[in-house]
Protein backbone atom coordinates (compact mmCIF):
# COMPACT_ATOMS: atom_id res chain seq x y z
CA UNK A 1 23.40 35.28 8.93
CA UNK A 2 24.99 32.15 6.87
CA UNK A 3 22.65 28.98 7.49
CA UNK A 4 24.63 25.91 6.15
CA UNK A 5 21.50 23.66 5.86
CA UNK A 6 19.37 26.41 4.15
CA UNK A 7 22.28 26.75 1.40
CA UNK A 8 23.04 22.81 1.18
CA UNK A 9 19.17 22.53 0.83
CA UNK A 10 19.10 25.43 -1.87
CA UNK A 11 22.07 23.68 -3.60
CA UNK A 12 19.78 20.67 -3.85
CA UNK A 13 16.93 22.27 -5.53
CA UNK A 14 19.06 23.55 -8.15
CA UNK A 15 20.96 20.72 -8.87
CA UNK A 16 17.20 18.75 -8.72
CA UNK A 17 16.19 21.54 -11.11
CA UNK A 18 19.24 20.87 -14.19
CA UNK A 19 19.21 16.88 -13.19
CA UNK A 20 15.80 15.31 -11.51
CA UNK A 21 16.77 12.36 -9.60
CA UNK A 22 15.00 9.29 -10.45
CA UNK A 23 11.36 8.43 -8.65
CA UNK A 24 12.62 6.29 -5.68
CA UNK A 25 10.05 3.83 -5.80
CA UNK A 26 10.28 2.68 -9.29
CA UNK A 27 13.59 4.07 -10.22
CA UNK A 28 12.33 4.59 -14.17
CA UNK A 29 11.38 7.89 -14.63
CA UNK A 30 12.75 11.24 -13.45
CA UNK A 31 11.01 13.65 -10.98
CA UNK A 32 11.08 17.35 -9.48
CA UNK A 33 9.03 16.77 -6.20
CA UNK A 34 8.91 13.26 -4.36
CA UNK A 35 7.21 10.51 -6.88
CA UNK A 36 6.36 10.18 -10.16
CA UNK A 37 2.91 10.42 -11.65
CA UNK A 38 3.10 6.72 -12.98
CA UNK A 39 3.96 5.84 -8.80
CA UNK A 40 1.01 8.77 -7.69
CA UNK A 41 -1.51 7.10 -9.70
CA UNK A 42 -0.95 3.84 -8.53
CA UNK A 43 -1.80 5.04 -5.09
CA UNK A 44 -5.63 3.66 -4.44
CA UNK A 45 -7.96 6.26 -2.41
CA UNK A 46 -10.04 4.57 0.38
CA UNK A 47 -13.90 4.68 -0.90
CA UNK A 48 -17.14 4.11 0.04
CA UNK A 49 -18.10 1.81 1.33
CA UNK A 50 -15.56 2.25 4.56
CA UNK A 51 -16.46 2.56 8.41
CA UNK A 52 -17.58 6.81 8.70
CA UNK A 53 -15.51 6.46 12.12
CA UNK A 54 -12.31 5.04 11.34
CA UNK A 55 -12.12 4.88 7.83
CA UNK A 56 -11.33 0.93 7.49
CA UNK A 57 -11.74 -0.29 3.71
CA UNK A 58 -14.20 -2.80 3.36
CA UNK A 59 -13.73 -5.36 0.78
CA UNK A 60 -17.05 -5.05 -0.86
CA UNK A 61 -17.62 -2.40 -3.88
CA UNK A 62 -21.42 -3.01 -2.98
CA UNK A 63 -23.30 -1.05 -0.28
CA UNK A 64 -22.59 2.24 2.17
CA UNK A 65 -20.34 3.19 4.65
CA UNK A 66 -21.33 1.68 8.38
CA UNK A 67 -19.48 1.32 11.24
CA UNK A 68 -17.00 -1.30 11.31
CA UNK A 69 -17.23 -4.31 14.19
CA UNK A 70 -14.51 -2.83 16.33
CA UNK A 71 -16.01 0.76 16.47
CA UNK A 72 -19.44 -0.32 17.16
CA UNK A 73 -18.27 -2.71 19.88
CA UNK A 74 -15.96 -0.01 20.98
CA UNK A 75 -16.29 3.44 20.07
CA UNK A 76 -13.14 4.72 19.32
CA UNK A 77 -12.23 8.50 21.57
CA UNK A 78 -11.47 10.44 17.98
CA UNK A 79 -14.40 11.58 16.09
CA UNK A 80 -13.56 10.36 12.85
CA UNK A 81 -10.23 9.52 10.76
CA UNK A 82 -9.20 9.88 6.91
CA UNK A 83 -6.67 8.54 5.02
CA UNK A 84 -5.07 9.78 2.01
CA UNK A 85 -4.86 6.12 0.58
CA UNK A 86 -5.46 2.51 1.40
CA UNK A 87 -2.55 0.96 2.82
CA UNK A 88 -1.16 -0.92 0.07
CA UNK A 89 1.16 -1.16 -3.21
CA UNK A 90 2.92 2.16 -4.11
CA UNK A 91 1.60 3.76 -0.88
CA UNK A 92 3.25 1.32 1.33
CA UNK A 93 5.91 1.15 -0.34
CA UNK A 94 6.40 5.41 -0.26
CA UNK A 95 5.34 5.14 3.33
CA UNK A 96 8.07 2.73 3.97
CA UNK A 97 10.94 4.63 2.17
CA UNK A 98 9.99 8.06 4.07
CA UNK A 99 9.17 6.24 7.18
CA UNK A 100 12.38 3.60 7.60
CA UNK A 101 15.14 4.48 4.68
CA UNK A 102 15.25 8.65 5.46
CA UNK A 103 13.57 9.72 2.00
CA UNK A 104 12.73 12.93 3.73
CA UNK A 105 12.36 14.64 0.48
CA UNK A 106 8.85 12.74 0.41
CA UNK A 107 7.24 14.83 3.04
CA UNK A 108 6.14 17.36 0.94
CA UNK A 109 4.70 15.15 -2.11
CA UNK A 110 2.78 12.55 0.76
CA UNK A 111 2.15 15.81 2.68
CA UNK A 112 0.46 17.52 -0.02
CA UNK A 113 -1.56 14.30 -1.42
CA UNK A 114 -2.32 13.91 2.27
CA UNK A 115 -3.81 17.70 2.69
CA UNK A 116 -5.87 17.27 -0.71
CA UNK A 117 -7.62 14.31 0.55
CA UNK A 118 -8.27 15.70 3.82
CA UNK A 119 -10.10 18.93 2.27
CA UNK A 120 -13.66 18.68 2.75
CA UNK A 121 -13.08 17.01 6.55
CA UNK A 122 -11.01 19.88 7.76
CA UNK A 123 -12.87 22.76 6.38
CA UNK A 124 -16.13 21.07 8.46
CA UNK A 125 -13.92 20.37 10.98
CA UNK A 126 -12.03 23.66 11.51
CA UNK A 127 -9.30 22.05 14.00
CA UNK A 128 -7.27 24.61 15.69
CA UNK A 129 -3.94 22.75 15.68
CA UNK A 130 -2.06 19.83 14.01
CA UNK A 131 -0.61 17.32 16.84
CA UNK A 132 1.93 14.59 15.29
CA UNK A 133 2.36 11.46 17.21
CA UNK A 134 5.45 11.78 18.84
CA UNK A 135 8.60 9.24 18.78
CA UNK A 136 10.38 8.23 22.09
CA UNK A 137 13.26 10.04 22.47
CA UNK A 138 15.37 6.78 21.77
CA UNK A 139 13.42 5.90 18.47
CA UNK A 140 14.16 9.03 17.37
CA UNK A 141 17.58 9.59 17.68
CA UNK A 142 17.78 5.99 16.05
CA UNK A 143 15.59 7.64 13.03
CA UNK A 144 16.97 11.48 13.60
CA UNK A 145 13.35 12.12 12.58
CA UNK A 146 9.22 11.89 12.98
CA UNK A 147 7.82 11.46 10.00
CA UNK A 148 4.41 12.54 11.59
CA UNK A 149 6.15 15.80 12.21
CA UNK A 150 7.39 16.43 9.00
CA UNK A 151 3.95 15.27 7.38
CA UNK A 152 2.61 17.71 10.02
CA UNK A 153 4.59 20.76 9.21
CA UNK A 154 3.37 20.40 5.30
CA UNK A 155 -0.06 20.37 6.34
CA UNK A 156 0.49 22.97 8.79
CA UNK A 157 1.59 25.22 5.76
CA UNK A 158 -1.13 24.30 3.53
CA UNK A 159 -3.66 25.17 5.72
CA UNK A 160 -2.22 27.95 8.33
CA UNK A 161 -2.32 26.14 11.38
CA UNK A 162 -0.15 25.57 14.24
CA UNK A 163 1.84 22.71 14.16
CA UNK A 164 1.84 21.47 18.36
CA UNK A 165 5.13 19.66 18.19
CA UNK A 166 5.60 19.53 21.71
CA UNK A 167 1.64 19.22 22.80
CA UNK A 168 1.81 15.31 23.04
CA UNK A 169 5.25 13.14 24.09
CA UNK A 170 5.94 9.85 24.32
CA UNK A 171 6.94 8.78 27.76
CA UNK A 172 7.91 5.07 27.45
CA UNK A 173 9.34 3.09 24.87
CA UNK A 174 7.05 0.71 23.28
CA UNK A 175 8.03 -2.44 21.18
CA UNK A 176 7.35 -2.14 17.02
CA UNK A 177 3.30 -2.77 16.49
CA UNK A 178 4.24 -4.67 13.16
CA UNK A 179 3.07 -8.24 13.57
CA UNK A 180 0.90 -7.63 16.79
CA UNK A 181 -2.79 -7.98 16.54
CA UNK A 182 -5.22 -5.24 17.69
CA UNK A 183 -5.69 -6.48 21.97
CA UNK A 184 -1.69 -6.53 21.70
CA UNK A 185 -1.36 -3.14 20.13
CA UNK A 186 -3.80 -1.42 22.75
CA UNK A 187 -1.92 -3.21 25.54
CA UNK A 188 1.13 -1.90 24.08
CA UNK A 189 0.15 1.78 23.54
CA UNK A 190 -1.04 2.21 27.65
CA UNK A 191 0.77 4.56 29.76
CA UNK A 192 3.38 5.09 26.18
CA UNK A 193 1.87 8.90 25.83
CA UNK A 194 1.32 12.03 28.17
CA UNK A 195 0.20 15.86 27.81
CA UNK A 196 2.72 18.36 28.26
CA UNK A 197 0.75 21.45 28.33
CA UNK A 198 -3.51 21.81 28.68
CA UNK A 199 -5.49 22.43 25.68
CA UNK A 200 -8.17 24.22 27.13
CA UNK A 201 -11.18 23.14 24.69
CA UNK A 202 -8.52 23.24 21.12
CA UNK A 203 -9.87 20.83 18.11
CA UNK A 204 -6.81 18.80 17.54
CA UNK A 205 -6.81 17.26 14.33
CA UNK A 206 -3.88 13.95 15.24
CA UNK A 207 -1.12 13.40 12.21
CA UNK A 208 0.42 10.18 11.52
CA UNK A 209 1.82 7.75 9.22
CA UNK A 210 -0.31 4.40 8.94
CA UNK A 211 -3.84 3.54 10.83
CA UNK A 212 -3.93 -0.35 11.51
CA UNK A 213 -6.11 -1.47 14.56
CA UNK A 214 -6.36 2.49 15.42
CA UNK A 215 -4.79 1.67 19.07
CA UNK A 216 -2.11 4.04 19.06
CA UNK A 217 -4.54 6.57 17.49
CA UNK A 218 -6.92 5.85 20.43
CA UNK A 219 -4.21 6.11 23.05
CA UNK A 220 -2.96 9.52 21.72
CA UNK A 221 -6.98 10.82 21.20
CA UNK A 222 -7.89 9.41 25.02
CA UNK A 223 -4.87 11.44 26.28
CA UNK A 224 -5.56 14.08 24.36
CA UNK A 225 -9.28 14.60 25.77
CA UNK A 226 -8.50 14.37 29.03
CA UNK A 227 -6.30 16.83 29.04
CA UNK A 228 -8.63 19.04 27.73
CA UNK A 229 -9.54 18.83 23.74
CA UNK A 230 -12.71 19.74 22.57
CA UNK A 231 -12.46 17.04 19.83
CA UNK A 232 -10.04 14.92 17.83
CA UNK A 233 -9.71 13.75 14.24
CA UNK A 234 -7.13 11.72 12.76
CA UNK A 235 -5.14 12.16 9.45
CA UNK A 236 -2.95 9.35 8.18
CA UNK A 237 -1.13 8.27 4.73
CA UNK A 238 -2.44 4.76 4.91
CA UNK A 239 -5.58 2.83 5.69
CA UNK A 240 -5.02 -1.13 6.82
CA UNK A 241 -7.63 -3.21 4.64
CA UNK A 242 -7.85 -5.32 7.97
CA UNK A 243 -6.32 -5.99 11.36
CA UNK A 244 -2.64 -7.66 11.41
C-alpha cells in the first residue's frame, strides 16, 4: 500500500544523500545524520566526580563521586540517572533546536549519542521497557511532538526494547519549569502524571530531554512505583551543572 510520509521521508534521504544540508547548529559544514563532528565534539560528557544518584556535575575536577545535598537530604524514588552530556554549549543548544524549533531529524544523532553513553548502565540494569515522559495533550498539539518519545523510539531500536508510549500520561497541564527553582518545580509536577495500565514488577528505564532539579523525574519515578515497577532509572540528553 502507498504511504505518503514513508516516500516524502525516502525522498529526503536521497536528496540528503546528493546534497547534505548544513549542521543546524553551526551552519558551516555539511552533514548526513543530525550534527557535525566539529558540533559532536563540542558536546562535554558528565564525569567523575558527579552525584552516583542523580548524576549532577560537580564543579570540582578533584575527588569522587558522592551524593549530592539534595539526594542525601532527599532520596530521590529512581535508582540512579545518566546523562549523555552536561547541559551546556552545543548540547543545549541541539537540545533546544530538537526540543522547541521541530529539528526532528536530530532524534536519531542525540538518540544514538544518548544510547552509547547509557551502555554499561543498561546492560547492569537490564530494564524491560523504555517509558518517555509524556506531554499534555495541549503541549503537544502546540509541538505536534514528544521529543522524549522520539529519543525513546531510537533507543528502543538500539537496544530491542519496548517503547511504553502510552504506560505514563500527563493528566494536567503544568506551567514551563524554565526559571523556577527546585521547591517550585516539585510543587509544580504534583498530581501532573498518572498510570494508565499496571506494571506488575517491569524495570522501567524513564526517557527524557534535560534533568534540572530532577522533580519531574521524581514525579514520573514515584508514579511509576506505585503502580507497580520493580525499579526506575532515568536517561536524559542533558545534565544541569546546578539548580535554576
Amino acid at each position: 500500500m502507498f504511504n505518503p510520509r514513508r516516500m516524502r521521508r525516502s525522498l529526503a534521504d536521497l536528496l540528503n544523500l546528493v546534497l547534505p544540508p548544513a549542521c543546524p547548529l553551526c551552519g558551516r559544514e555539511s552533514v548526513r545524520l543530525g550534527i557535525c563532528s566539529a558540533c559532536f565534539a563540542g558536546i562535554h560528557p558528565v564525569v567523575s566526580p558527579c552525584c552516583p544518584r542523580c548524576v549532577l556535575p560537580y564543579p570540582t575536577e578533584e575527588g569522587t563521586d558522592h551524593l549530592c545535598e539534595a539526594c542525601l537530604r532527599a532520596s530521590p524514588p529512581f535508582e540512579w540517572a545518566r546523562a549523555a552530556g552536561v547541559y551546556e554549549g552545543v548540547l543545549r543548544q541541539a537540545v533546544h533546536h530538537f526540543k522547541y524549533r521541530g529539528a526532528v531529524d536530530l532524534d536519531r544523532p542525540l538518540g544514538q549519542l544518548l544510547a552509547a553513553t547509557m551502555e554499561e548502565p543498561v546492560s547492569r540494569f537490564r530494564p524491560d521497557l523504555l517509558v518517555p515522559v509524556p506531554l499534555h495533550n495541549s503541549r503537544l498539539r502546540e509541538r505536534t511532538y514528544n521529543q522524549s518519545l522520539l529519543l525513546a523510539k531510537v533507543l528502543g531500536k538500539e537496544w530491542r526494547l519496548p517503547v511504553a508510549a502510552r504506560h505514563l500520561l500527563r493528566v494536567r497541564a503544568t506551567s514551563p519549569q524554565q526559571g523556577l527553582n527546585a521547591q517550585l518545580r516539585r510543587a509544580n509536577m504534583k498530581g501532573a502524571f498518572a498510570l494508565h495500565r499496571p506494571l506488575a514488577g517491569a524495570k522501567v528505564l524513564l526517557i527524557d530531554d534535560v534533568l534540572t532539579t530532577g522533580a519531574t523525574a521524581a514525579e514520573c519515578s514515584r508514579i511509576l512505583l506505585e503502580g507497580g515497577a520493580g525499579a526506575v532509572g532515568v536517561a536524559v540528553l542533558g545534565r544541569a551543572r546546578k539548580d535554576p
